[in-house]
Protein backbone atom coordinates (compact mmCIF):
# COMPACT_ATOMS: atom_id res chain seq x y z
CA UNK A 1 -7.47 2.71 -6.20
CA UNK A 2 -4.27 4.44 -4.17
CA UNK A 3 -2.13 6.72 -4.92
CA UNK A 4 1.37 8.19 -3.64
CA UNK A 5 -0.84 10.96 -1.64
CA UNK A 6 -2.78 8.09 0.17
CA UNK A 7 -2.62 8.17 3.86
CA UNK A 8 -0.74 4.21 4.77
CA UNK A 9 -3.21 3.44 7.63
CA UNK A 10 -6.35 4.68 5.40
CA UNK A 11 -5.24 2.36 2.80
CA UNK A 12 -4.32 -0.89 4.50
CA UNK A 13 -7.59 -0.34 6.39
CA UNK A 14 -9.51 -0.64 3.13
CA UNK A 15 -7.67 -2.87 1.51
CA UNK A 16 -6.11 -5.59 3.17
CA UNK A 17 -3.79 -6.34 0.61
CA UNK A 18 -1.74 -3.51 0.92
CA UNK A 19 -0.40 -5.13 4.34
CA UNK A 20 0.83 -8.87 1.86
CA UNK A 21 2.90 -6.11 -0.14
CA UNK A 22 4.51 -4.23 2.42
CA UNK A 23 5.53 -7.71 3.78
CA UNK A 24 6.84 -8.79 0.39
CA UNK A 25 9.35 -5.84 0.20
CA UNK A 26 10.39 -6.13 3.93
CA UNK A 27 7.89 -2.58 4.89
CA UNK A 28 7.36 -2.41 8.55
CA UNK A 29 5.06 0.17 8.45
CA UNK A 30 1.62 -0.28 8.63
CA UNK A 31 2.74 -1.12 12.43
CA UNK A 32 5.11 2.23 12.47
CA UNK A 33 3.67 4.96 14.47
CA UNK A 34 4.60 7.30 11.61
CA UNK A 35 2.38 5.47 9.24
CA UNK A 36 -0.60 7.61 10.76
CA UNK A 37 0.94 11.02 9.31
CA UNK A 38 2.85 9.04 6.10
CA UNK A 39 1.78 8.84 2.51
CA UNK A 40 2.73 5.62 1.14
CA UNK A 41 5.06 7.52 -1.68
CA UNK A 42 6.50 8.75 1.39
CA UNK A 43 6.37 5.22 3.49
CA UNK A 44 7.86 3.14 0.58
CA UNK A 45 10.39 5.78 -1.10
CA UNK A 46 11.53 6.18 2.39
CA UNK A 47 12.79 2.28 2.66
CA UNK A 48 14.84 3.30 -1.11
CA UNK A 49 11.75 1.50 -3.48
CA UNK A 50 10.32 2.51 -6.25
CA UNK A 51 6.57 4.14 -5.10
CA UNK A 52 5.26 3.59 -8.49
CA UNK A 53 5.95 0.23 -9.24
CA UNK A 54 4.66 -0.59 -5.58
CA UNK A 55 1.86 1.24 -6.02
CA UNK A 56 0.75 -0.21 -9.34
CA UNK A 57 1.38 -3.48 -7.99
CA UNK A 58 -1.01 -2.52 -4.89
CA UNK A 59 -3.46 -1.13 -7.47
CA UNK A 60 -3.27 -4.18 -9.97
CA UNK A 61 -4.32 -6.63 -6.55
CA UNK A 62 -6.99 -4.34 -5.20
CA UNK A 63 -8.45 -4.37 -9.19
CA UNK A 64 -8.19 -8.59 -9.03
CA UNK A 65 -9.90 -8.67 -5.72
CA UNK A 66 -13.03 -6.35 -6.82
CA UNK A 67 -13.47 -7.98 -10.03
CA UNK A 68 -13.29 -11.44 -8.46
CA UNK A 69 -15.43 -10.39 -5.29
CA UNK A 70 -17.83 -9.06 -8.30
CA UNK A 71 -18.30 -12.31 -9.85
């Protein structure tokens, strides 16, 4: 799972899905050059969101994706 201390680029190199999200709420930045340095608390609360409710929603995908790659 993420949190609002994870690294972008770490994240959306482990999980994919982060990168559908970001798209859904219009984030550019997995393809900033900041995103190297950025948290994604920082990253999304930046663009005026809400970092928890994106990151639940980031955590609730990543949870559906492990339990279906587990079946």
């Amino acid at each position: 799972m993420v949190t609002r201390d994870s690294n972008i680029l770490e994240v959306a190199r482990k999980y994919p899905v982060v990168g559908m999200v970001f798209r859904k709420y219009g984030l550019g930045c997995i393809g900033c050059m900041v995103a190297a340095g950025e948290t994604l608390g920082e990253g999304i609360e930046s663009h005026g969101l809400n970092a928890d409710i994106v990151i639940d929603e980031i955590n609730r995908l990543i949870a559906e994706e492990e339990a279906n790659q587990a079946k």
